[in-house]
N, C-alpha and C. Protein backbone atom coordinates (compact mmCIF):
# COMPACT_ATOMS: atom_id res chain seq x y z
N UNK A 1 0.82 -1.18 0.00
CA UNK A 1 0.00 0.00 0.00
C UNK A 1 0.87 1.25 0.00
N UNK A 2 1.94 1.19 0.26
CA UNK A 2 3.05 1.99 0.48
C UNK A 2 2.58 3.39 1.49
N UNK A 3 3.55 4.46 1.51
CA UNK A 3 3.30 5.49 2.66
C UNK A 3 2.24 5.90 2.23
N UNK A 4 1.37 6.45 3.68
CA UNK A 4 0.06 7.31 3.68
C UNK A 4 0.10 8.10 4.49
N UNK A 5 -0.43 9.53 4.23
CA UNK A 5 -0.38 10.53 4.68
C UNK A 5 -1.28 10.33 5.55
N UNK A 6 -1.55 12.03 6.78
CA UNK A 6 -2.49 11.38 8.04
C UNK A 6 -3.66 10.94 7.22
N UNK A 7 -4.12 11.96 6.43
CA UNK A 7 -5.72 12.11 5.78
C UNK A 7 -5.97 10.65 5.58
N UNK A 8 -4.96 10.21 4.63
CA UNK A 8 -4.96 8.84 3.87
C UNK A 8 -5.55 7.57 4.98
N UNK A 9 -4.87 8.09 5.98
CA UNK A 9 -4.87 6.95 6.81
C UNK A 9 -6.21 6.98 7.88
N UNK A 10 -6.72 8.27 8.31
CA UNK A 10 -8.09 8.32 8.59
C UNK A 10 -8.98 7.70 7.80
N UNK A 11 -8.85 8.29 6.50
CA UNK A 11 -9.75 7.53 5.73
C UNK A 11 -9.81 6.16 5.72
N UNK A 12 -9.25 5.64 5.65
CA UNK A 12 -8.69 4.09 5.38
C UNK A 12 -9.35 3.12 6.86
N UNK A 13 -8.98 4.09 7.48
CA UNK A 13 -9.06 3.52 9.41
C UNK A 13 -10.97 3.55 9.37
N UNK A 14 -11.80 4.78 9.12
CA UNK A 14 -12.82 4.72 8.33
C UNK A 14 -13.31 4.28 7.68
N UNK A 15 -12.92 3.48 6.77
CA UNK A 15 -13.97 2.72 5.86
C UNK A 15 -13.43 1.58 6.40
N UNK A 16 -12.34 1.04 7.09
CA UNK A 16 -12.68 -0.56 7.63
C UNK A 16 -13.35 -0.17 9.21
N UNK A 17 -13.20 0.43 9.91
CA UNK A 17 -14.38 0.86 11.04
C UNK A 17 -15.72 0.07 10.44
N UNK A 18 -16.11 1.24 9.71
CA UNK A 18 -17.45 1.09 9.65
C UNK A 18 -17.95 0.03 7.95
N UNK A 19 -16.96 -0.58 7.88
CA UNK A 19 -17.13 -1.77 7.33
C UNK A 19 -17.68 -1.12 5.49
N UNK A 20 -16.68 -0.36 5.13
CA UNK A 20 -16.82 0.28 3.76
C UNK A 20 -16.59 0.11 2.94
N UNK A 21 -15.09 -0.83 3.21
CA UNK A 21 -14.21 -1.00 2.24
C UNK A 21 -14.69 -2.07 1.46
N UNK A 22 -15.78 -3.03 1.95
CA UNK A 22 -16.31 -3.63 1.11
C UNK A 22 -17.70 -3.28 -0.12
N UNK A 23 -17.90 -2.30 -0.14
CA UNK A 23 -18.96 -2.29 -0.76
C UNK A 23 -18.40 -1.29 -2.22
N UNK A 24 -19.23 -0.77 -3.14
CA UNK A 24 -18.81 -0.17 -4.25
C UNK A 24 -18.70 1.60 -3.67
N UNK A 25 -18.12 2.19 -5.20
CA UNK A 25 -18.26 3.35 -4.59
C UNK A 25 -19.30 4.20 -4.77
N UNK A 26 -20.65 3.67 -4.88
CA UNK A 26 -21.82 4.14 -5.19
C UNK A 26 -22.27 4.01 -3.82
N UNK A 27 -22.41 2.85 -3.34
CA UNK A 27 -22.67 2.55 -2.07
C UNK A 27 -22.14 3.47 -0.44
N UNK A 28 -20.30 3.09 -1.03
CA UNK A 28 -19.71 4.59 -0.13
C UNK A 28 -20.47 5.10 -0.21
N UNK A 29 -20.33 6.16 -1.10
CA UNK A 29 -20.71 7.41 -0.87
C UNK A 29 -22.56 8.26 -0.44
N UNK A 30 -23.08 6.73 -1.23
CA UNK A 30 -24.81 6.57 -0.31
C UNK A 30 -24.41 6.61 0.94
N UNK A 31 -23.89 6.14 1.67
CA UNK A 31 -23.76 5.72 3.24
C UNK A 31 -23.28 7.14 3.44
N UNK A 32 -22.36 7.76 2.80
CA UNK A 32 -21.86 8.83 3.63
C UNK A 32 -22.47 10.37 3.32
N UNK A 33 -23.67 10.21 2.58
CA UNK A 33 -24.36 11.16 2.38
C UNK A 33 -25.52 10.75 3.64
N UNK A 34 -26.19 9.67 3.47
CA UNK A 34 -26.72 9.56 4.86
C UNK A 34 -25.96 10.07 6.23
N UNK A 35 -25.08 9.69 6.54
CA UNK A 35 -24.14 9.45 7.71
C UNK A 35 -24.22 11.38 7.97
N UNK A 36 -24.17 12.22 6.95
CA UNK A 36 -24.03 13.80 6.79
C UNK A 36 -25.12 14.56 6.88
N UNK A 37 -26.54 13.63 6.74
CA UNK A 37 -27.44 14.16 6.67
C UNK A 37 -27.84 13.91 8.48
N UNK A 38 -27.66 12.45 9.20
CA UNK A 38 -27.79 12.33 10.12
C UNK A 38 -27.05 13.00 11.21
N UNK A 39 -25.93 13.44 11.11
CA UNK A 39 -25.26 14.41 11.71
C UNK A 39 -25.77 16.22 11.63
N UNK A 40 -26.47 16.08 10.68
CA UNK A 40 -26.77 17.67 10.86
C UNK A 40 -28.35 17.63 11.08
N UNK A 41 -28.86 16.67 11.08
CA UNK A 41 -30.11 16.41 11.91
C UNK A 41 -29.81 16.81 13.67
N UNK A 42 -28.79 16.05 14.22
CA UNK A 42 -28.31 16.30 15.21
C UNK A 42 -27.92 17.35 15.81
N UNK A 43 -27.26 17.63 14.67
CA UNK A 43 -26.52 19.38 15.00
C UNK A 43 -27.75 20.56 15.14
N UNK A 44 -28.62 20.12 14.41
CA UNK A 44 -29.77 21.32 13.91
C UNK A 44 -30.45 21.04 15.54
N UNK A 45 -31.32 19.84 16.17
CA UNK A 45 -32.01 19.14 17.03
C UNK A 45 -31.44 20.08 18.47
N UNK A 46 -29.30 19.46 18.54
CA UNK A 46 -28.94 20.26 19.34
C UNK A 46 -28.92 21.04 19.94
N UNK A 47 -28.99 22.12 18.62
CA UNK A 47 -28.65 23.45 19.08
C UNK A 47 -30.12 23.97 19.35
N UNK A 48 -31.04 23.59 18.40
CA UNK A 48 -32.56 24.00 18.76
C UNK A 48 -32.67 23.88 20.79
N UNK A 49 -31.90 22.40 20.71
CA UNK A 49 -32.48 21.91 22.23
C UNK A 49 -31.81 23.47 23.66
N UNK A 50 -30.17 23.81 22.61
CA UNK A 50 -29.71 24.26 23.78
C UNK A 50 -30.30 25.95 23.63
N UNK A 51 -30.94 26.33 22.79
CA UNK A 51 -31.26 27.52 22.44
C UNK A 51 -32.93 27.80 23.53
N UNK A 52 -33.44 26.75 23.57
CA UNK A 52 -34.50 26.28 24.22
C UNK A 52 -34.79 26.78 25.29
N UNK A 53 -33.47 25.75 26.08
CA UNK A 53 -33.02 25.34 27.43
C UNK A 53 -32.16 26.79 28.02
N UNK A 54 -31.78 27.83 27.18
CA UNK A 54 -30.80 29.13 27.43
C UNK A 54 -31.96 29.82 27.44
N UNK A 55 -33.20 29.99 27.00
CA UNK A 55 -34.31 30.99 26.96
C UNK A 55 -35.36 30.70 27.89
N UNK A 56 -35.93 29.30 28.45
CA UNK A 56 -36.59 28.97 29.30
C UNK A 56 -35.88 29.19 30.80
N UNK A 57 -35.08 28.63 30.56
CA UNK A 57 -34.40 28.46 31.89
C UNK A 57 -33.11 30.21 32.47
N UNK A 58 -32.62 29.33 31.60
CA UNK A 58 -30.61 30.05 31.97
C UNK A 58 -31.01 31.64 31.67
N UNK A 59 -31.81 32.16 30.75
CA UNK A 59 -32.06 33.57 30.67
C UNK A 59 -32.29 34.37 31.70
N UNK A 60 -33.60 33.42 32.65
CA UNK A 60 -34.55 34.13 33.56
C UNK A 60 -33.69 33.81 34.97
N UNK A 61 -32.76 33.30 34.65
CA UNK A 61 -31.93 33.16 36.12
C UNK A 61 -30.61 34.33 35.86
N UNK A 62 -30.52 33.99 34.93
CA UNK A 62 -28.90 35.18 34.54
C UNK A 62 -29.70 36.80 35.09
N UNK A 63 -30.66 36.79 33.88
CA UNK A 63 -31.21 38.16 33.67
C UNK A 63 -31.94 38.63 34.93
N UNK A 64 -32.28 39.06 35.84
CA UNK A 64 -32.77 38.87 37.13
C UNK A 64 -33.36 40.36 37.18
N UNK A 65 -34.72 40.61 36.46
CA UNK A 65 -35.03 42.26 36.42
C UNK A 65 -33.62 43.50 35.32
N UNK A 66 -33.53 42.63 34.10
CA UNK A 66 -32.47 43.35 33.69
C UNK A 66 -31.19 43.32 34.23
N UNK A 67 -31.10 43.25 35.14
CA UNK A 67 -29.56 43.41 35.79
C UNK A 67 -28.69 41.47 35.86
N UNK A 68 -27.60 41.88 35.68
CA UNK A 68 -26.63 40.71 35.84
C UNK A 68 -26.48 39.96 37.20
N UNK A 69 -27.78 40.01 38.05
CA UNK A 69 -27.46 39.64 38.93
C UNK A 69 -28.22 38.54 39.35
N UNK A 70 -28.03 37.41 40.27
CA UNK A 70 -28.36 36.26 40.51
C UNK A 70 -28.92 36.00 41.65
N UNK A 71 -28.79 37.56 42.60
CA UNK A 71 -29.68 37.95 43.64
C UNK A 71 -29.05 37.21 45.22
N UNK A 72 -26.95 36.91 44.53
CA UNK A 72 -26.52 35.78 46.11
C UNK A 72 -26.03 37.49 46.66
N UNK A 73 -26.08 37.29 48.15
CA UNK A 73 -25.91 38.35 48.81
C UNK A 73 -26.10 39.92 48.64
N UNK A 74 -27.43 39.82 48.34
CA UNK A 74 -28.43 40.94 48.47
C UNK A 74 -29.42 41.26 49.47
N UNK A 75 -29.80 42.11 49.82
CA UNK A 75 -31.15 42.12 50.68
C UNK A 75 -32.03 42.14 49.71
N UNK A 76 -32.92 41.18 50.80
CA UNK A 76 -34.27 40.75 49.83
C UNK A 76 -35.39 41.93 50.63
């Protein structure tokens, strides 16, 4: 196979991982258009979740009447 660069060798380490190297390269590259679509399903889901979770929650505790404060050692 002679020398392989890092890339070369990710790749390579990659398609016997996930069991690639056997199939055509029509097939590859089906799998890895899925595999891209399922990852940015994730990514999109994610960030929706943490955008969510920063406006329900983490906003109304940060933001405390406008001010930066969290209300520890104040008079109430």
């Amino acid at each position: 196979m002679g020398e392989m660069n890092w890339v070369s060798k990710k790749i390579h380490l990659y398609n016997v991982t996930m069991g690639l190297y056997m199939l055509d390269w029509w097939e590859r590259c089906l799998f890895n258009i899925m595999v891209l679509i399922l990852l940015c399903f994730i990514f999109l889901n994610g960030s929706r979740f943490a955008i969510d979770v920063y406006q329900s929650h983490l906003k109304v505790m940060f933001m405390n009447g406008g001010k930066y404060d969290m209300g520890i050692g104040t008079p109430s």
